[in-house]
ModelCIF file with pLDDT and N, C-alpha, C, O atoms, coordinates in Angstrom:
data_MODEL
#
_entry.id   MODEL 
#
_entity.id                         1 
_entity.type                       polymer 
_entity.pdbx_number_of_molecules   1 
#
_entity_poly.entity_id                      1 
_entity_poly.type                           'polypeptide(L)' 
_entity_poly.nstd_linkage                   no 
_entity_poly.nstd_monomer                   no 
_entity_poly.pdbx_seq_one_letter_code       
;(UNK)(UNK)(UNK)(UNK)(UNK)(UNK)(UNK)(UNK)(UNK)(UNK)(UNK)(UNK)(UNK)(UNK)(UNK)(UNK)
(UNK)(UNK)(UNK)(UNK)(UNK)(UNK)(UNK)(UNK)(UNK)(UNK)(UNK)(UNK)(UNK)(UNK)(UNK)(UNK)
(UNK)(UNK)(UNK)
;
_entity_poly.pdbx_seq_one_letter_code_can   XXXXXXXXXXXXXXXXXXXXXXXXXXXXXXXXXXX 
_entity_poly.pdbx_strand_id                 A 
#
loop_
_entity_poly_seq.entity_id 
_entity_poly_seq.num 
_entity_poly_seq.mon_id 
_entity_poly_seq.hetero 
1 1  UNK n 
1 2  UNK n 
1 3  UNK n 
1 4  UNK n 
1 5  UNK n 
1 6  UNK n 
1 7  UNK n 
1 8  UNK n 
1 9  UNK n 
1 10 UNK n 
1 11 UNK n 
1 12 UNK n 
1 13 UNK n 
1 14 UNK n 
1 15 UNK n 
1 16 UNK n 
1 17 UNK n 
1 18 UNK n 
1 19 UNK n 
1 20 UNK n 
1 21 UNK n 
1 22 UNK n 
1 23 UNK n 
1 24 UNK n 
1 25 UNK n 
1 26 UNK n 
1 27 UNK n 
1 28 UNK n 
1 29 UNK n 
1 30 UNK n 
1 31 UNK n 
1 32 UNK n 
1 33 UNK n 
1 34 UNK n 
1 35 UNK n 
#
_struct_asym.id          A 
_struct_asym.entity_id   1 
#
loop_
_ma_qa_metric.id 
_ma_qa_metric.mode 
_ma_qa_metric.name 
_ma_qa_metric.software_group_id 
_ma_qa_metric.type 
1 global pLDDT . pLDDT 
2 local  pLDDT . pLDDT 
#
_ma_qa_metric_global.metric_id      1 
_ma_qa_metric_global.metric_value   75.83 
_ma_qa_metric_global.model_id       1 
_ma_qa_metric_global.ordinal_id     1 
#
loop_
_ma_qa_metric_local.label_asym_id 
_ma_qa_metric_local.label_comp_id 
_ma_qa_metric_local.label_seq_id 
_ma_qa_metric_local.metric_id 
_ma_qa_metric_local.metric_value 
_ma_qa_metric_local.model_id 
_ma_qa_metric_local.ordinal_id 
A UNK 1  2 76.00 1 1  
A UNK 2  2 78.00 1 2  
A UNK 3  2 78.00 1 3  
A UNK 4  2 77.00 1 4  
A UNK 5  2 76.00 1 5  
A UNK 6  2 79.00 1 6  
A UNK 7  2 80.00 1 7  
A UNK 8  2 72.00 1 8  
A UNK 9  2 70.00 1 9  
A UNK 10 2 65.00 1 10 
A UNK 11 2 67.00 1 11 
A UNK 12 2 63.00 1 12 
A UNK 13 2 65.00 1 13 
A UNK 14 2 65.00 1 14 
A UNK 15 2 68.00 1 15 
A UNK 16 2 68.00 1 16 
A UNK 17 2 65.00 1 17 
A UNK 18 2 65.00 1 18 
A UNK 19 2 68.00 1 19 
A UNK 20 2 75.00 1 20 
A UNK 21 2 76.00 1 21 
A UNK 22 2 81.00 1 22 
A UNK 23 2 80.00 1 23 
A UNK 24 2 81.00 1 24 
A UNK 25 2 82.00 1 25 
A UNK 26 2 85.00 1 26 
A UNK 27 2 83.00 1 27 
A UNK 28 2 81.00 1 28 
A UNK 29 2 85.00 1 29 
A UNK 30 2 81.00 1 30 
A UNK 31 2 79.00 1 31 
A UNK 32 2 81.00 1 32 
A UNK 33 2 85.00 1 33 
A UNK 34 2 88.00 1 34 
A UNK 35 2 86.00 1 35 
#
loop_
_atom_site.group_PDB 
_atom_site.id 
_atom_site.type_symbol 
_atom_site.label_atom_id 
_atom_site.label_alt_id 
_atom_site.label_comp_id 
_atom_site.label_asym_id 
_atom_site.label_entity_id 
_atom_site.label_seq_id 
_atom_site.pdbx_PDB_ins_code 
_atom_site.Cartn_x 
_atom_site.Cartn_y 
_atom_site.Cartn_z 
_atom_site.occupancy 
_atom_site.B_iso_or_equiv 
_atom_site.pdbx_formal_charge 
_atom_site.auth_seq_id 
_atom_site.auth_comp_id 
_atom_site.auth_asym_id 
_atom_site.auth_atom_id 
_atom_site.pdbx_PDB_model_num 
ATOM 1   N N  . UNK A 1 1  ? 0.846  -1.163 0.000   1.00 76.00 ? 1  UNK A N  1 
ATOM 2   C CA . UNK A 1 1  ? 0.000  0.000  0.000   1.00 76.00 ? 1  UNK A CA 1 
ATOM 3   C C  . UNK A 1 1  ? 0.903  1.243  0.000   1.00 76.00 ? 1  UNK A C  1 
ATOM 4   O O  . UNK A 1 1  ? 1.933  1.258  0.674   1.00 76.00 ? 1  UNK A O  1 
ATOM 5   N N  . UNK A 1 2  ? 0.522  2.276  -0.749  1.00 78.00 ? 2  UNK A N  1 
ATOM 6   C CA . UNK A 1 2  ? 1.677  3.379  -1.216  1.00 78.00 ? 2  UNK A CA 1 
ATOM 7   C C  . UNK A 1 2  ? 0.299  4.316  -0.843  1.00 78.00 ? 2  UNK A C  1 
ATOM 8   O O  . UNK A 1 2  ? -0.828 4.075  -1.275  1.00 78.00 ? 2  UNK A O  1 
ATOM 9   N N  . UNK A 1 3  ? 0.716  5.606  0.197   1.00 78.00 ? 3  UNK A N  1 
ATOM 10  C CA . UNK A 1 3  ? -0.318 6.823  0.650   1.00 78.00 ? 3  UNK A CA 1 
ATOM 11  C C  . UNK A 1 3  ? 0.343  7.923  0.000   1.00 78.00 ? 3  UNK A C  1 
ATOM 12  O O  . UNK A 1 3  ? 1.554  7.719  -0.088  1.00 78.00 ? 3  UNK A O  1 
ATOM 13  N N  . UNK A 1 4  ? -0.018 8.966  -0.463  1.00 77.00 ? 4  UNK A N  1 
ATOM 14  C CA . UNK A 1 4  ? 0.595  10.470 -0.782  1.00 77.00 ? 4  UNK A CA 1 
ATOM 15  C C  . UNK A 1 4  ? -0.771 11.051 -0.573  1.00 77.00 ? 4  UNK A C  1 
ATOM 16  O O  . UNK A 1 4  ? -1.922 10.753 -0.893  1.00 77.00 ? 4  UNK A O  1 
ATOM 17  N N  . UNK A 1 5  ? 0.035  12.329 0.323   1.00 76.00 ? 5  UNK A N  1 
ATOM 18  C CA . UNK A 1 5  ? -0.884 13.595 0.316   1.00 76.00 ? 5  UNK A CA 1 
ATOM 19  C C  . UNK A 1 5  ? -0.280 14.843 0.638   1.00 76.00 ? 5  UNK A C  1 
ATOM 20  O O  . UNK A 1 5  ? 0.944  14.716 0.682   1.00 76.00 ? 5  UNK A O  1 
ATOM 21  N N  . UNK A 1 6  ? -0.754 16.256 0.935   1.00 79.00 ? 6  UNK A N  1 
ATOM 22  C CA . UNK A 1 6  ? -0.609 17.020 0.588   1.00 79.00 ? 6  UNK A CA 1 
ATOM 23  C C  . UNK A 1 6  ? -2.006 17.980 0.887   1.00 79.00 ? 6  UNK A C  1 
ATOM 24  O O  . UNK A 1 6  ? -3.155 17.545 0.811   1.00 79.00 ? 6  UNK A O  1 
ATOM 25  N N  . UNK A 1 7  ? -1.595 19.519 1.279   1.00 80.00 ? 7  UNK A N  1 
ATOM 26  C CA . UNK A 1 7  ? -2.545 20.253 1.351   1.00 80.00 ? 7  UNK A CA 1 
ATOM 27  C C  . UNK A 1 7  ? -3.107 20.427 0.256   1.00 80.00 ? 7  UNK A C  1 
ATOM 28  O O  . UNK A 1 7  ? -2.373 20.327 -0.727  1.00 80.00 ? 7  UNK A O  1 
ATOM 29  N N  . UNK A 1 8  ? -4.865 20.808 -0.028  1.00 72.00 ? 8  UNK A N  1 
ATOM 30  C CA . UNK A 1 8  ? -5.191 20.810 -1.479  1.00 72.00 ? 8  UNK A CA 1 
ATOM 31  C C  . UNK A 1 8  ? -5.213 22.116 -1.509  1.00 72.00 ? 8  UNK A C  1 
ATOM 32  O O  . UNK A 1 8  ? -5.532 22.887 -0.604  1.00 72.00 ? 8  UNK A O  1 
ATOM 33  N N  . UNK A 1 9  ? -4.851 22.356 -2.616  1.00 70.00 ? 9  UNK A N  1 
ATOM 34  C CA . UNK A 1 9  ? -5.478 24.068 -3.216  1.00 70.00 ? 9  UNK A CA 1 
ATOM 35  C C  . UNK A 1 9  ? -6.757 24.358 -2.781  1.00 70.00 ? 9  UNK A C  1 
ATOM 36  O O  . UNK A 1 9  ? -7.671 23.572 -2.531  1.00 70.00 ? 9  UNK A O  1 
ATOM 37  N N  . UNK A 1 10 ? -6.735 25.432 -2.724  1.00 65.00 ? 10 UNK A N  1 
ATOM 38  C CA . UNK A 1 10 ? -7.945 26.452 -2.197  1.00 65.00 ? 10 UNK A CA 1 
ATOM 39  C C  . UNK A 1 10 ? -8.708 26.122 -3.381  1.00 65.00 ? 10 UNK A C  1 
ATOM 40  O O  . UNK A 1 10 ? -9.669 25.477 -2.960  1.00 65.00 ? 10 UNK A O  1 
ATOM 41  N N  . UNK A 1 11 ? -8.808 26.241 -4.887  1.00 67.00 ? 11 UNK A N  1 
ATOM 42  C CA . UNK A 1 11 ? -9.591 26.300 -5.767  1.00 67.00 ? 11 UNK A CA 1 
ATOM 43  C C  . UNK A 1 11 ? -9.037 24.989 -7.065  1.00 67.00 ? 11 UNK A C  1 
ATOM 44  O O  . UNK A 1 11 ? -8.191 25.253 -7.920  1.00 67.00 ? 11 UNK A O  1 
ATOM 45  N N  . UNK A 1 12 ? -9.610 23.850 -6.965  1.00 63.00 ? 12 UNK A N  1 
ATOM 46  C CA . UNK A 1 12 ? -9.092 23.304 -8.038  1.00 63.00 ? 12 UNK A CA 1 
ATOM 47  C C  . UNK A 1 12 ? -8.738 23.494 -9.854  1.00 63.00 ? 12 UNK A C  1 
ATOM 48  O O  . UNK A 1 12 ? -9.681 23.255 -10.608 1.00 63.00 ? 12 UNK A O  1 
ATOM 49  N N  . UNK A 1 13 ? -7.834 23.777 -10.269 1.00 65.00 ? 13 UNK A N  1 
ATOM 50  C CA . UNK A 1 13 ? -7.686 23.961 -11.394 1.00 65.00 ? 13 UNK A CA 1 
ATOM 51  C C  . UNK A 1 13 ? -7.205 22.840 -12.226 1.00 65.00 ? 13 UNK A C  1 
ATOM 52  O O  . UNK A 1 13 ? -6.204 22.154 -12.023 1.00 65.00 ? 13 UNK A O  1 
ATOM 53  N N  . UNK A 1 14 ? -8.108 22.742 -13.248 1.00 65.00 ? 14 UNK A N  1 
ATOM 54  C CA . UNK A 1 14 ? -7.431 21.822 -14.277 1.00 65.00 ? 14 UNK A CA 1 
ATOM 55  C C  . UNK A 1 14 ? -6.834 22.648 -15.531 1.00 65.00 ? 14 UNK A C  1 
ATOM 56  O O  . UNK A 1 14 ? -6.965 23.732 -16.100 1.00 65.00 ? 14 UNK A O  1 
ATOM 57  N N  . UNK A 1 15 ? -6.053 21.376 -15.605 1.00 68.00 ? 15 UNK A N  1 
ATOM 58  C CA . UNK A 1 15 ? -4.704 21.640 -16.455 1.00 68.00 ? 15 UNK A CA 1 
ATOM 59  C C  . UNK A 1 15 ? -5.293 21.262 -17.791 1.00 68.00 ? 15 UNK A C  1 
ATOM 60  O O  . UNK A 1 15 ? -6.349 20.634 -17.717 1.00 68.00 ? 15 UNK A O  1 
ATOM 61  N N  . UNK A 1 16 ? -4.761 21.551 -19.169 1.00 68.00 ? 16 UNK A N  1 
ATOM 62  C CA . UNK A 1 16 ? -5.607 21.053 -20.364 1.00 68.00 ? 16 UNK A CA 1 
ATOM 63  C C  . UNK A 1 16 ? -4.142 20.633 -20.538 1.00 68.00 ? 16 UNK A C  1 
ATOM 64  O O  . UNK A 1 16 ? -3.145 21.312 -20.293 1.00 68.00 ? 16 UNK A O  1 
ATOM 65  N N  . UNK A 1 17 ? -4.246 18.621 -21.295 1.00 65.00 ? 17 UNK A N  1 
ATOM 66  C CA . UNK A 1 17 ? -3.222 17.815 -21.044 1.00 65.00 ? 17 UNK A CA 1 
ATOM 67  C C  . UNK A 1 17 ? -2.743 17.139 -20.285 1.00 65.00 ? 17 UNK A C  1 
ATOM 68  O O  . UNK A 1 17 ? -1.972 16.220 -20.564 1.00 65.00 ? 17 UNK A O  1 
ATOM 69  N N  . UNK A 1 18 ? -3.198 17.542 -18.891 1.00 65.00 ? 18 UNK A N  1 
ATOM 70  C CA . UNK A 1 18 ? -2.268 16.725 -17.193 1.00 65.00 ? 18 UNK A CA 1 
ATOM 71  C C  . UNK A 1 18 ? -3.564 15.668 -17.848 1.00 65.00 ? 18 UNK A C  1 
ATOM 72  O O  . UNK A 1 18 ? -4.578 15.819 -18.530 1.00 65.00 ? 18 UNK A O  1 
ATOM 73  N N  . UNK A 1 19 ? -2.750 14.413 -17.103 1.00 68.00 ? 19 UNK A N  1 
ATOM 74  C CA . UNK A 1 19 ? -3.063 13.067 -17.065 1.00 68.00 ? 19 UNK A CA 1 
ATOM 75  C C  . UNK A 1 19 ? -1.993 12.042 -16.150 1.00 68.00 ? 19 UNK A C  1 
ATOM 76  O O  . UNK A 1 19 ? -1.833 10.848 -16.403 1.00 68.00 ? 19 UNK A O  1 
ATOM 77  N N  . UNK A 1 20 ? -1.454 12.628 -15.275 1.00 75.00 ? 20 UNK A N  1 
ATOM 78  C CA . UNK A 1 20 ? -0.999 12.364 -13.926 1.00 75.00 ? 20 UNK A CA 1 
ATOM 79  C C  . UNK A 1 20 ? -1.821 11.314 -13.128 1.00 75.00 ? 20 UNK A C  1 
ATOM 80  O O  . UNK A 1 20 ? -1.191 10.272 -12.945 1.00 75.00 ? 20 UNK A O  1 
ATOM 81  N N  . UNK A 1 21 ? -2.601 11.329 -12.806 1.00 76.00 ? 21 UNK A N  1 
ATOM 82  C CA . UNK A 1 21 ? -3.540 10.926 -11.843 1.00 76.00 ? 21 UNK A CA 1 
ATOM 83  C C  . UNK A 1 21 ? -4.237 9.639  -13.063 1.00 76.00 ? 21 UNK A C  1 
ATOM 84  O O  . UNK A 1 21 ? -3.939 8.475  -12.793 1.00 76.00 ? 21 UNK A O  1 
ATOM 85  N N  . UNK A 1 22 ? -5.041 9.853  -14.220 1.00 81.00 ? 22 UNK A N  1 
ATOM 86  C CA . UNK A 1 22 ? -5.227 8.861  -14.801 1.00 81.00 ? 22 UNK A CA 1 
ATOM 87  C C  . UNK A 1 22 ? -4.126 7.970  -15.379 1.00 81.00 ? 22 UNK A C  1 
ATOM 88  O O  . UNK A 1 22 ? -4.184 6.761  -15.603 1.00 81.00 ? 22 UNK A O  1 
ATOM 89  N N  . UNK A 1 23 ? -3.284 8.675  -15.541 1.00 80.00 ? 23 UNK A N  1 
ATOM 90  C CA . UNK A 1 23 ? -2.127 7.264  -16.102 1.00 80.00 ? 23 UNK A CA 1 
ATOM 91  C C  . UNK A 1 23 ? -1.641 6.559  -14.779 1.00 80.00 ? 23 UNK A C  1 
ATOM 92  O O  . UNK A 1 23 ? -1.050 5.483  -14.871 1.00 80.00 ? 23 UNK A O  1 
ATOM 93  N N  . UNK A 1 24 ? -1.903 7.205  -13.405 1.00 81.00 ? 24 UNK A N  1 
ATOM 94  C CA . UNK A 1 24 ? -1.365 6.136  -12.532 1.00 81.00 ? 24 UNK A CA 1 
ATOM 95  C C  . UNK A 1 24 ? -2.053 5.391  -12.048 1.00 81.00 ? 24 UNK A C  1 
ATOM 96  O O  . UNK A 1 24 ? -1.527 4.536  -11.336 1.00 81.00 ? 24 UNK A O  1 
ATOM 97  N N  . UNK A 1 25 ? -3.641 5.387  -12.232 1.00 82.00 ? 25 UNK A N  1 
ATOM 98  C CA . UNK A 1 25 ? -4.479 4.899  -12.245 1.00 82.00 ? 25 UNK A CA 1 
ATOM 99  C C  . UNK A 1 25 ? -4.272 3.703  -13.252 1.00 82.00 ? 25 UNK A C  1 
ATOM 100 O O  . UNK A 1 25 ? -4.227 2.494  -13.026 1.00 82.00 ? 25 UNK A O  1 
ATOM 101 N N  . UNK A 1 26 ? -4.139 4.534  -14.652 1.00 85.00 ? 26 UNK A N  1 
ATOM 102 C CA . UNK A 1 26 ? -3.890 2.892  -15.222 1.00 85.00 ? 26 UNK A CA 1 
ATOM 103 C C  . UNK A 1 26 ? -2.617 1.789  -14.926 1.00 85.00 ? 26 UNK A C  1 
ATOM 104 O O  . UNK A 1 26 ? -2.833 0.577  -14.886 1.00 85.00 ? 26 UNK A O  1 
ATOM 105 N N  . UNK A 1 27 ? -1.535 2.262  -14.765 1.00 83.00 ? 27 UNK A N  1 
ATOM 106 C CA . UNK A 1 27 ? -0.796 1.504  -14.432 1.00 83.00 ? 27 UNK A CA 1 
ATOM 107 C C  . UNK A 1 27 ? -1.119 0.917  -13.030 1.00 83.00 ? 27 UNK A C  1 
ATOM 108 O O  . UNK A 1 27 ? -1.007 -0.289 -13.251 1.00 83.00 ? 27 UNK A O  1 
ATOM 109 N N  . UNK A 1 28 ? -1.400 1.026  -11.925 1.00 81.00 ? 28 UNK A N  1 
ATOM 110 C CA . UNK A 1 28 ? -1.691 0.461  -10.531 1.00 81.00 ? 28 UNK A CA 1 
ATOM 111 C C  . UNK A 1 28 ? -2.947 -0.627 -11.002 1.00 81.00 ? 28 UNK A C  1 
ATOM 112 O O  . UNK A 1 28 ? -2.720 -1.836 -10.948 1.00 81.00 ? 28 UNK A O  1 
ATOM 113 N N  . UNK A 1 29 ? -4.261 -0.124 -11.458 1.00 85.00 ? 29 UNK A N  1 
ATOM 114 C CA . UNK A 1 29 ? -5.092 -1.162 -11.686 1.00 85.00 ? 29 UNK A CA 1 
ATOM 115 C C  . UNK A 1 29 ? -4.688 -2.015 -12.942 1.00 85.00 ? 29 UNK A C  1 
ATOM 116 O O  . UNK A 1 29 ? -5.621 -2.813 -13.035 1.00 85.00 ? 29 UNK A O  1 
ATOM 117 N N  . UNK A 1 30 ? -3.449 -2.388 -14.367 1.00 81.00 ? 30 UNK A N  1 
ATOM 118 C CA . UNK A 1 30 ? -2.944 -2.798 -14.936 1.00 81.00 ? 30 UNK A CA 1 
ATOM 119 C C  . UNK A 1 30 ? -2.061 -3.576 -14.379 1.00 81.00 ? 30 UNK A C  1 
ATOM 120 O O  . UNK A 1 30 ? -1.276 -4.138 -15.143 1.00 81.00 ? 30 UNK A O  1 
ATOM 121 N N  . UNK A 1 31 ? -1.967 -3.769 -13.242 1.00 79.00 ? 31 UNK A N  1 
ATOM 122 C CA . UNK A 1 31 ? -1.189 -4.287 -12.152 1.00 79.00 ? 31 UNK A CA 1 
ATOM 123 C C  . UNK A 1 31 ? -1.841 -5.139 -11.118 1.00 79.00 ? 31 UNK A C  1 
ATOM 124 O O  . UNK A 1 31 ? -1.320 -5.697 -10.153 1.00 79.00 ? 31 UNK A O  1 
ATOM 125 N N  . UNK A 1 32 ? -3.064 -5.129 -11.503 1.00 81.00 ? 32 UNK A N  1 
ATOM 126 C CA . UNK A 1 32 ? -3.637 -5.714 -10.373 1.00 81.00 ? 32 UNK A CA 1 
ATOM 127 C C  . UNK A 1 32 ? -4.467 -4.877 -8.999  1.00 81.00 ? 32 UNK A C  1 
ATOM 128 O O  . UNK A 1 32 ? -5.247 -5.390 -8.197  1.00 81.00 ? 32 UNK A O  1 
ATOM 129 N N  . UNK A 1 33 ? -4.118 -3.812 -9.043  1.00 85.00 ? 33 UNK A N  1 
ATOM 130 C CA . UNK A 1 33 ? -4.137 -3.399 -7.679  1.00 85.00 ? 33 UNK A CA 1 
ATOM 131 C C  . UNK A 1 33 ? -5.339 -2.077 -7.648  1.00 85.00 ? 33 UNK A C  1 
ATOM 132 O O  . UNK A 1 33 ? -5.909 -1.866 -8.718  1.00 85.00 ? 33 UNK A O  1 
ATOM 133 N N  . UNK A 1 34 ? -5.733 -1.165 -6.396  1.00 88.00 ? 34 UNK A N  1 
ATOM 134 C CA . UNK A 1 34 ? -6.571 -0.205 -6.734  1.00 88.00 ? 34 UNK A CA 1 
ATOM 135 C C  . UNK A 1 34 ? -6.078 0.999  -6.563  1.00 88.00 ? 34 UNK A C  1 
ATOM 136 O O  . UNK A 1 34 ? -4.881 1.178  -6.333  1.00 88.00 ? 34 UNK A O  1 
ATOM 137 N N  . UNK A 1 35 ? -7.203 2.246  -6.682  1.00 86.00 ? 35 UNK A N  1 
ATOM 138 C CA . UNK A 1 35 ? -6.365 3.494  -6.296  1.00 86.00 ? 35 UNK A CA 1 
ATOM 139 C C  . UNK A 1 35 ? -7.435 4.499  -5.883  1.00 86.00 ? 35 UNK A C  1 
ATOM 140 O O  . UNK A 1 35 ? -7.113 5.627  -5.509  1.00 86.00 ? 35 UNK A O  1 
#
């Protein structure tokens, strides 16, 4: 089991292009595992 965190921003902004969070998504559940 792997934890990361961090204070969140006051206002979420998305990025046009970030795919951070879904590509590690695919690799962890491509692996077997959840997220």
């Amino acid at each position: 089991m792997v934890r990361a965190g961090n204070r969140a921003a006051a206002e979420a902004v998305a990025r046009p292009g970030a795919s951070g969070l879904e590509a590690l998504r695919q690799l962890v559940e491509g692996s077997g595992g959840t997220m």
